[in-house]
N, C-alpha and C. Protein backbone atom coordinates (compact mmCIF):
# COMPACT_ATOMS: atom_id res chain seq x y z
N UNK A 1 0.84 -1.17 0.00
CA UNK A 1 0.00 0.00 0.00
C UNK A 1 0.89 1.25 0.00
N UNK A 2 0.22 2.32 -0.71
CA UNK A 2 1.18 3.32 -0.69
C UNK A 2 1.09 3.90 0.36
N UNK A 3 2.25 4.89 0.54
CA UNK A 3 2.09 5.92 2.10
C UNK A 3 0.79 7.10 1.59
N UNK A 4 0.17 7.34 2.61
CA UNK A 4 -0.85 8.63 2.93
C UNK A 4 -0.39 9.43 3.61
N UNK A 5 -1.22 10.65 3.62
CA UNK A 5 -0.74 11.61 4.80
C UNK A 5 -2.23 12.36 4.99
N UNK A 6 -2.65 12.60 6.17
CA UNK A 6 -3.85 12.96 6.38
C UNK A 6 -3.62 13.98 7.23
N UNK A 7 -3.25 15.30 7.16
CA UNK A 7 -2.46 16.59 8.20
C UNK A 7 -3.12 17.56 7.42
N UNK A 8 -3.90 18.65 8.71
CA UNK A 8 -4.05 19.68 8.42
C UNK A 8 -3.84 20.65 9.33
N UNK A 9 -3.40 21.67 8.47
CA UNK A 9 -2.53 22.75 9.18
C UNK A 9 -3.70 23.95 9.12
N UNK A 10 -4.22 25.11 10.39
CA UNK A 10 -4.99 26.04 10.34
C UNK A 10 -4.61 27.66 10.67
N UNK A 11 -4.74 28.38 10.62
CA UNK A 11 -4.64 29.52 11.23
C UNK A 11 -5.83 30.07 11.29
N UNK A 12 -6.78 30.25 12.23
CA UNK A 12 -7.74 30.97 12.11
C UNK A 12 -8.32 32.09 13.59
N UNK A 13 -9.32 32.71 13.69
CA UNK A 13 -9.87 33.31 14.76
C UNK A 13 -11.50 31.53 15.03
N UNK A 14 -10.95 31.52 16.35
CA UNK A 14 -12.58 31.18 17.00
C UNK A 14 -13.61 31.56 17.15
N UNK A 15 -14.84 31.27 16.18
CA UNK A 15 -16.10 31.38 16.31
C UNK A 15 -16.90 31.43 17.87
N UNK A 16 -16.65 30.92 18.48
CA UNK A 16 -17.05 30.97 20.06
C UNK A 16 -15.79 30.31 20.89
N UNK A 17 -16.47 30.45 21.93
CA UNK A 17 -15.98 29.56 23.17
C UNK A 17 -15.88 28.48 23.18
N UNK A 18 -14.61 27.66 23.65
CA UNK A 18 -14.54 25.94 23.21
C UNK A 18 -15.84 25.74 24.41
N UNK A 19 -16.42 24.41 23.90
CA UNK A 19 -16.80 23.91 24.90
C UNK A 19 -16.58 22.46 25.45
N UNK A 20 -16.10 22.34 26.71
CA UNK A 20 -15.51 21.29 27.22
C UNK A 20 -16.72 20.41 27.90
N UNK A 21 -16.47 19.10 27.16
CA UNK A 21 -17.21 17.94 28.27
C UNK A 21 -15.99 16.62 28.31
N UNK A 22 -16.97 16.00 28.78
CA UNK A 22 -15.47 14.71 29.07
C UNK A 22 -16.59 13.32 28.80
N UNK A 23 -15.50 12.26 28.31
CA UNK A 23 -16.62 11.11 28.16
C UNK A 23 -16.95 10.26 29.33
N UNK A 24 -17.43 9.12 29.06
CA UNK A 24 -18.16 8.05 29.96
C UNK A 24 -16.76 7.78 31.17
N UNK A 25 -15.21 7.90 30.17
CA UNK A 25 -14.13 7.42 30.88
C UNK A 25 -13.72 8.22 31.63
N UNK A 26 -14.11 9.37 31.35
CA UNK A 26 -13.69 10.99 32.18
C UNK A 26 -12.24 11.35 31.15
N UNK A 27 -12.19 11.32 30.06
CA UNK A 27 -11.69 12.00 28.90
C UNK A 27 -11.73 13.10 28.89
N UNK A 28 -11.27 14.44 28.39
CA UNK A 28 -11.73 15.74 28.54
C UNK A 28 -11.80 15.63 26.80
N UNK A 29 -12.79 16.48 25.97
CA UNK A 29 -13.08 16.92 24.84
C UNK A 29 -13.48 18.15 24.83
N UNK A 30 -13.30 19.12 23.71
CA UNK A 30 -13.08 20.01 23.60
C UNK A 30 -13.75 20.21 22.15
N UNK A 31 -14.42 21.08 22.27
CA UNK A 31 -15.45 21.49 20.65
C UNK A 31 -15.28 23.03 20.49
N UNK A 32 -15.08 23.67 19.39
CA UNK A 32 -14.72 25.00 18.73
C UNK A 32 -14.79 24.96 17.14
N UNK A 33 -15.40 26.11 16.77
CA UNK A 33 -15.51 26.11 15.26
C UNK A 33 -14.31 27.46 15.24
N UNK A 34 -13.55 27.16 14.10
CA UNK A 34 -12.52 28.26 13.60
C UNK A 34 -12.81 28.62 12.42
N UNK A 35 -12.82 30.05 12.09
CA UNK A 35 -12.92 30.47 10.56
C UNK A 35 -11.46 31.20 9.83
N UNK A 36 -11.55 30.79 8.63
CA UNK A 36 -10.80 31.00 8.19
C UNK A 36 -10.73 32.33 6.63
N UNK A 37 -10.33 32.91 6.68
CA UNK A 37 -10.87 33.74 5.47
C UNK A 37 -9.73 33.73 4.41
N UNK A 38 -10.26 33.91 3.09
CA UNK A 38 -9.14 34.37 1.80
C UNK A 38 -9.93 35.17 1.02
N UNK A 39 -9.36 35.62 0.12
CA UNK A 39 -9.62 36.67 -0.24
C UNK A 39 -9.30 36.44 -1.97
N UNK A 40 -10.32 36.54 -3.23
CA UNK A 40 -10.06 36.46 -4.35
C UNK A 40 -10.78 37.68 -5.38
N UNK A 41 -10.64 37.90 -6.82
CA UNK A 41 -10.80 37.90 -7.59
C UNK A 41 -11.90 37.38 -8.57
N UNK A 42 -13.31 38.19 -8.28
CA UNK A 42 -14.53 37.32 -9.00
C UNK A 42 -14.23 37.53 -10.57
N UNK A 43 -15.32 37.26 -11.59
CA UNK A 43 -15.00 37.26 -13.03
C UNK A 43 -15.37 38.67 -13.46
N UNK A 44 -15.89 39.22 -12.85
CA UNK A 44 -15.80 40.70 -12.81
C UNK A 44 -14.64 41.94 -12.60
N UNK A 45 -13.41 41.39 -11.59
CA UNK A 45 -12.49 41.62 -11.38
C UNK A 45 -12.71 42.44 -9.67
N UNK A 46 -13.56 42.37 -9.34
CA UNK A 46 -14.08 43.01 -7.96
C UNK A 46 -13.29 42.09 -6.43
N UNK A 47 -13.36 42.19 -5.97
CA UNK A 47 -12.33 41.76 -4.55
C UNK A 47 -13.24 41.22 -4.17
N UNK A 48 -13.53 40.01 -3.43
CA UNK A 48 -14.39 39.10 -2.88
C UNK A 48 -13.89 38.59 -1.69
N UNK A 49 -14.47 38.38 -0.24
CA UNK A 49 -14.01 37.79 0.99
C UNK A 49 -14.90 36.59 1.19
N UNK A 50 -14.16 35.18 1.86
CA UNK A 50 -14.75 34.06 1.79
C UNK A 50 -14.24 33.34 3.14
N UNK A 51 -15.32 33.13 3.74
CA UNK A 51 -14.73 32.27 5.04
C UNK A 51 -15.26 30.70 5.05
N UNK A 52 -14.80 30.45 5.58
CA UNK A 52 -14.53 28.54 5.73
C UNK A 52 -14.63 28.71 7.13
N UNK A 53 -15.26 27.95 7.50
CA UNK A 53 -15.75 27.50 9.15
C UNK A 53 -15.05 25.67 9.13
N UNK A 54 -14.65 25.97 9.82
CA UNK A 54 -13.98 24.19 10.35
C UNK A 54 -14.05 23.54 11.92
N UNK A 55 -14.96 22.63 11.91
CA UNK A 55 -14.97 22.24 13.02
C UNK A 55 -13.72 21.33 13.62
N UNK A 56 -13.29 22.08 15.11
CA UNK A 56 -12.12 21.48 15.93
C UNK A 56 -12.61 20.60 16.62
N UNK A 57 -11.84 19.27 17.16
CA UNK A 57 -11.90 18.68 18.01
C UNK A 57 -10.56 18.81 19.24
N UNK A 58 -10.57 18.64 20.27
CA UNK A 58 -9.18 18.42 20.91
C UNK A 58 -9.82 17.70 21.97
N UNK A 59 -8.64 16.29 22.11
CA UNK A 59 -8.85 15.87 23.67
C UNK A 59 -8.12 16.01 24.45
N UNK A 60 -8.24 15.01 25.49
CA UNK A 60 -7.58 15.05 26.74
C UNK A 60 -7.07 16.49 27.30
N UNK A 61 -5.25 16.17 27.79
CA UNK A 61 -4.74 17.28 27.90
C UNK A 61 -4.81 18.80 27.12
N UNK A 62 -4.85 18.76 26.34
CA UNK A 62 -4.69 19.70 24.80
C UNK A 62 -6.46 20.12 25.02
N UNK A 63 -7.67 19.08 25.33
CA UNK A 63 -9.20 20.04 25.46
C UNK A 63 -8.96 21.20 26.61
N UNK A 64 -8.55 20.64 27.69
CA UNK A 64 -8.20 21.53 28.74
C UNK A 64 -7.29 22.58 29.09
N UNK A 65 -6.47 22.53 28.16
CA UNK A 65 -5.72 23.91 27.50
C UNK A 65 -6.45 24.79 26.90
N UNK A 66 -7.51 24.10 25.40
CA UNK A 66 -8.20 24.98 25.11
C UNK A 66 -9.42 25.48 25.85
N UNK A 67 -10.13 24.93 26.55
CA UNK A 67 -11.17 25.36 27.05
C UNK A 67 -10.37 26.51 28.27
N UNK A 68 -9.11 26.39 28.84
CA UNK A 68 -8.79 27.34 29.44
C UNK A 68 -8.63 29.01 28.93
N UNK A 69 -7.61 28.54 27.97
CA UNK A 69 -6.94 29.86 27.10
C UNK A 69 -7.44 30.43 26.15
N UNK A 70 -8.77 29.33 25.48
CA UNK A 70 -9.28 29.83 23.79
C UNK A 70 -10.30 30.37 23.95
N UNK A 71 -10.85 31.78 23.66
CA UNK A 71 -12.17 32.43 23.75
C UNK A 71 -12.35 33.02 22.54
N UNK A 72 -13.64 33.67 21.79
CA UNK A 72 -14.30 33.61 20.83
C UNK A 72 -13.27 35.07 20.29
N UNK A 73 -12.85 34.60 19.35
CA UNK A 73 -12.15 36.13 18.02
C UNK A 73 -10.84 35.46 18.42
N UNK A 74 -10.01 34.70 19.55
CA UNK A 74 -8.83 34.30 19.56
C UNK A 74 -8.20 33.78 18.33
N UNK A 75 -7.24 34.58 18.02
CA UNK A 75 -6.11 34.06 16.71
C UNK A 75 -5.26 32.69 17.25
N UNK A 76 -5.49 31.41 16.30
CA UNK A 76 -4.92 30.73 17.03
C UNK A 76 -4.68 29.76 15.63
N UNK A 77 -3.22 28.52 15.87
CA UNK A 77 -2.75 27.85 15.06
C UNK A 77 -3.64 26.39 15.14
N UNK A 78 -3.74 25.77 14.19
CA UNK A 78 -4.18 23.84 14.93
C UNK A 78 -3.75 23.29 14.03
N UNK A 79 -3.03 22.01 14.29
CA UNK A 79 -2.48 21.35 13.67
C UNK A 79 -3.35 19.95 14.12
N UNK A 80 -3.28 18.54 13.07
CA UNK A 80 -4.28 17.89 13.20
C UNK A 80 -4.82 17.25 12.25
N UNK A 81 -5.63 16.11 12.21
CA UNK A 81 -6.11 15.32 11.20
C UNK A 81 -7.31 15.67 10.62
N UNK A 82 -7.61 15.45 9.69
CA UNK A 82 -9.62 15.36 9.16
C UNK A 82 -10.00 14.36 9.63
N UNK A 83 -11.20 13.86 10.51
CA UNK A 83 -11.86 12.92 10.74
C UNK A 83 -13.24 13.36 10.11
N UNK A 84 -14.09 12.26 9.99
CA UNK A 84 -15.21 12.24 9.82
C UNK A 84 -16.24 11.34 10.63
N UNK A 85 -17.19 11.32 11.30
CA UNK A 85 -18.47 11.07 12.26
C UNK A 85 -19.46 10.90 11.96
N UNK A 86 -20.32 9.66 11.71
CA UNK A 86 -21.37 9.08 11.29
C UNK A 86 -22.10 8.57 12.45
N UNK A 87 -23.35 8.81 12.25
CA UNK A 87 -24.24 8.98 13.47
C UNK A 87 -25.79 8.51 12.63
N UNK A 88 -26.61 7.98 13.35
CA UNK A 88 -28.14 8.03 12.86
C UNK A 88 -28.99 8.74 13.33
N UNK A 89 -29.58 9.70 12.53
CA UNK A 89 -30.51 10.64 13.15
C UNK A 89 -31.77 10.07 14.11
N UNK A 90 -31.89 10.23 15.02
CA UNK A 90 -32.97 9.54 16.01
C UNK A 90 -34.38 9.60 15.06
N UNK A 91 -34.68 11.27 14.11
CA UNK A 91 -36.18 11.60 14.00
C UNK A 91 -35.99 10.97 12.65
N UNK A 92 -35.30 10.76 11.16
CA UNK A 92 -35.59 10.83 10.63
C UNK A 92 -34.84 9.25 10.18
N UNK A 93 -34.02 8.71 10.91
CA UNK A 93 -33.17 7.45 10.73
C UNK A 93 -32.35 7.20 9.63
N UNK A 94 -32.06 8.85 9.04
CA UNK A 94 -31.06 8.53 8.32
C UNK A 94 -29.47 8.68 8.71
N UNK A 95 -28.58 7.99 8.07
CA UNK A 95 -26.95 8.12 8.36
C UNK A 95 -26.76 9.87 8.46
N UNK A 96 -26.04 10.41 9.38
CA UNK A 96 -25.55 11.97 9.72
C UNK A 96 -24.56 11.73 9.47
N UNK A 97 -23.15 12.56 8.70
CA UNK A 97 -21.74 12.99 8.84
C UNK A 97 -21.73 14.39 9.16
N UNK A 98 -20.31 13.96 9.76
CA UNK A 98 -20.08 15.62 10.15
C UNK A 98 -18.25 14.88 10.12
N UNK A 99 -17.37 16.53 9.45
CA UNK A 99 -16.12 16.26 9.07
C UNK A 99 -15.80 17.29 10.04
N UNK A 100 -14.40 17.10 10.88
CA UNK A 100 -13.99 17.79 11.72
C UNK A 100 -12.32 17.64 11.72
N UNK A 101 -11.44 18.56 12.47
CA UNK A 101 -10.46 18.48 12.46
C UNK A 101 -9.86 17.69 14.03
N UNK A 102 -9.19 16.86 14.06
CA UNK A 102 -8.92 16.59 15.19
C UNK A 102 -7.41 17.04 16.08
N UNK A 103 -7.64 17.86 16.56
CA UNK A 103 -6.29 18.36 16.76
C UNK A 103 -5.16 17.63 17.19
N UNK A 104 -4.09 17.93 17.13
CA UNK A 104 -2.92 17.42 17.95
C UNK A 104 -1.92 18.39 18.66
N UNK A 105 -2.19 20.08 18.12
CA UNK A 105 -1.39 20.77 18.54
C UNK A 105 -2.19 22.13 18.24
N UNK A 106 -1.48 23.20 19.89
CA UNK A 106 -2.52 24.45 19.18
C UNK A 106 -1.66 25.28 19.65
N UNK A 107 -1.34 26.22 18.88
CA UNK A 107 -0.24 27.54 18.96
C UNK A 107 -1.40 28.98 19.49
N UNK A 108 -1.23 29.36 20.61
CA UNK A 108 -2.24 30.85 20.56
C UNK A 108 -1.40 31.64 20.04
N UNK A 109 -2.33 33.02 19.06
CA UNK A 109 -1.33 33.80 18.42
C UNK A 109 -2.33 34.82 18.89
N UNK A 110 -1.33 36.03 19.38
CA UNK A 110 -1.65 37.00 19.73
C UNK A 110 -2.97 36.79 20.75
N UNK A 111 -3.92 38.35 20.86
CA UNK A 111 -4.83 38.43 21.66
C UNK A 111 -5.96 37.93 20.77
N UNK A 112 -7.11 38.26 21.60
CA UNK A 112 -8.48 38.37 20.74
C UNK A 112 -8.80 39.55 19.97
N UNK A 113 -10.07 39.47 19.16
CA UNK A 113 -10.19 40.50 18.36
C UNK A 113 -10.69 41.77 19.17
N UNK A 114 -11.60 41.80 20.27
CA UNK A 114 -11.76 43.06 21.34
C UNK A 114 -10.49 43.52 21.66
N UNK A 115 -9.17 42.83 21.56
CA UNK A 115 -8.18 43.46 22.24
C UNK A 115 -8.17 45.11 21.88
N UNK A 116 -7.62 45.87 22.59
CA UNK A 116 -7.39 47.18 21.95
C UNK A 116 -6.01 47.63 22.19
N UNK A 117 -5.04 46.77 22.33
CA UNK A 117 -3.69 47.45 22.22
C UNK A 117 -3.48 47.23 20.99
N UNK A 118 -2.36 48.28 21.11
CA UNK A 118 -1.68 48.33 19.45
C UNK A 118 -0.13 48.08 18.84
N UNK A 119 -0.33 47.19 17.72
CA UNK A 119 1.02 46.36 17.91
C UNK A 119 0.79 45.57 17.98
N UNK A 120 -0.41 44.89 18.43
CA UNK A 120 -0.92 43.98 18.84
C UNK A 120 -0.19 42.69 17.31
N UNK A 121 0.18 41.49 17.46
CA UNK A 121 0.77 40.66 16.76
C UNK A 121 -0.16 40.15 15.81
N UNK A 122 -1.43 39.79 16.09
CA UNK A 122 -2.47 39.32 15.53
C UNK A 122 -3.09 40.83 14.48
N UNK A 123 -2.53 41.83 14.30
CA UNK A 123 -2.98 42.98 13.91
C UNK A 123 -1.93 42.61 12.82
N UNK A 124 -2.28 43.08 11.40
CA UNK A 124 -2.23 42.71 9.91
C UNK A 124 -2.49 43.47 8.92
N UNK A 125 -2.42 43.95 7.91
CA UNK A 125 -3.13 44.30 7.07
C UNK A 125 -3.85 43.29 6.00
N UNK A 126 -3.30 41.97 6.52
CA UNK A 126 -4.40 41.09 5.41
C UNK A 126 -5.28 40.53 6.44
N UNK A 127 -5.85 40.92 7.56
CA UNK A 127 -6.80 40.39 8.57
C UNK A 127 -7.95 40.91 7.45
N UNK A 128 -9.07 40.06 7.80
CA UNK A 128 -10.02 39.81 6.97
C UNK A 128 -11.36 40.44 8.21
N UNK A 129 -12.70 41.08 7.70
CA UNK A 129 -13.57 41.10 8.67
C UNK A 129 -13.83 39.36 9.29
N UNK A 130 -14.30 39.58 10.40
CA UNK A 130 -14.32 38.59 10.94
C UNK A 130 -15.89 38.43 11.39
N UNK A 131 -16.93 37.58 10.32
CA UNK A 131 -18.36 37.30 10.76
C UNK A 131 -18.74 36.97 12.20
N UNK A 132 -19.54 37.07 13.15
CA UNK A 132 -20.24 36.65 13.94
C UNK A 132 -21.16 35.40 14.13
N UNK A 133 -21.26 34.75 13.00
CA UNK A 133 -22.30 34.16 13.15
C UNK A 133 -21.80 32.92 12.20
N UNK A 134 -21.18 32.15 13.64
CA UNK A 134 -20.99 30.94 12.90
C UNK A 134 -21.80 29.76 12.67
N UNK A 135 -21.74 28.25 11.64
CA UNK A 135 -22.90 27.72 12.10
C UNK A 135 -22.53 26.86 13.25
N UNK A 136 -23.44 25.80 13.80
CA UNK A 136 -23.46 25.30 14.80
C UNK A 136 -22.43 24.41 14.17
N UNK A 137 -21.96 24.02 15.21
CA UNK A 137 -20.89 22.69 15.25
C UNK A 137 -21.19 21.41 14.73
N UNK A 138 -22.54 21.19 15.00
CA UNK A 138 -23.43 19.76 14.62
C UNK A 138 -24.59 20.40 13.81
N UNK A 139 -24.52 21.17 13.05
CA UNK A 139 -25.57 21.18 12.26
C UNK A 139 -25.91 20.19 11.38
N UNK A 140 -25.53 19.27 10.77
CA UNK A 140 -26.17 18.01 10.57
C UNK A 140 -27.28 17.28 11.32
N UNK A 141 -26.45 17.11 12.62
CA UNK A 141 -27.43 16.89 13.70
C UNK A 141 -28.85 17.45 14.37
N UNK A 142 -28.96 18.71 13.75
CA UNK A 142 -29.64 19.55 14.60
C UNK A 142 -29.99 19.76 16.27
N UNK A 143 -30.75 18.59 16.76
CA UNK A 143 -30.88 18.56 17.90
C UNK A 143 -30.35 17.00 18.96
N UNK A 144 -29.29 16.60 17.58
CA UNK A 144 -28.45 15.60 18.62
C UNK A 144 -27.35 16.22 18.74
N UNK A 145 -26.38 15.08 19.61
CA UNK A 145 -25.01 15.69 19.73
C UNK A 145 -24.21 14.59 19.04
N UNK A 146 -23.76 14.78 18.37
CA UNK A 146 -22.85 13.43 17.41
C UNK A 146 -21.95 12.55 17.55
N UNK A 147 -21.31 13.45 18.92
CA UNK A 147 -20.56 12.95 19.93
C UNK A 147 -21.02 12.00 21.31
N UNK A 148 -21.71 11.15 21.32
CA UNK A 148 -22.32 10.82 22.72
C UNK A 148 -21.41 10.29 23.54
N UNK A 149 -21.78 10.74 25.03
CA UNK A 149 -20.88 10.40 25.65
C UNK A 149 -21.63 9.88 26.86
């Protein structure tokens, strides 16, 4: 079989607050959506902004880092795999996925976006507006959690 490589590398601001639960074993997990923005060239020639929302995972040690240090607009690095999560919807009994990143490593960069010093590291001229309104983490799910624990 040939070699794979399944690594993804992020830089983004956090959509909210991680939120920490732990499983049946007393695991710590850690849930956060990060967005990511770029910036292109439509066929018009007009400047266009585009964000990508990616759902994080982190456990153990590394959830409890983030749920300590990571709060919502935080500039932050994740390094980490793509997984994907298949689940059966209770109401409608069909198969749910949901694709997520599973971390292995998280760099904080700079402050949050309320910060107001200046100089500030996370301050750029290619910082992108940064939306409010991310979607839910399990929106597939709607009103399960995909994760049961």
């Amino acid at each position: 079989m040939a070699k794979s490589v399944n690594r993804v590398t992020l830089i983004g601001h956090l959509g909210r607050d991680p939120q920490l639960k732990h499983t049946s074993g007393g695991t710590a997990v850690a849930n956060f959506t990060l967005a990511t923005n770029d910036r292109y060239k439509d066929k018009d020639g007009n400047w266009q902004d585009r964000t990508e929302w990616h759902n994080i995972t982190c456990w153990a040690r590394l959830a409890e880092i983030a749920s300590e240090y990571l709060k919502k607009g935080r500039s932050v690095y994740v390094e980490g795999s793509q997984r994907t999560h298949s689940w059966d919807d209770k109401q409608s009994g069909q198969k749910r996925y949901q694709t997520y990143v599973s971390a292995t490593d998280l760099v904080l960069l700079g402050g949050d976006r309320s910060d107001g010093a200046s100089g500030s590291p996370r301050e750029s001229a290619t910082d992108q507006n940064f939306p409010g309104d991310e979607p839910e983490f399990a929106s597939a799910g709607a009103s399960e959690d995909p994760f049961e624990f």
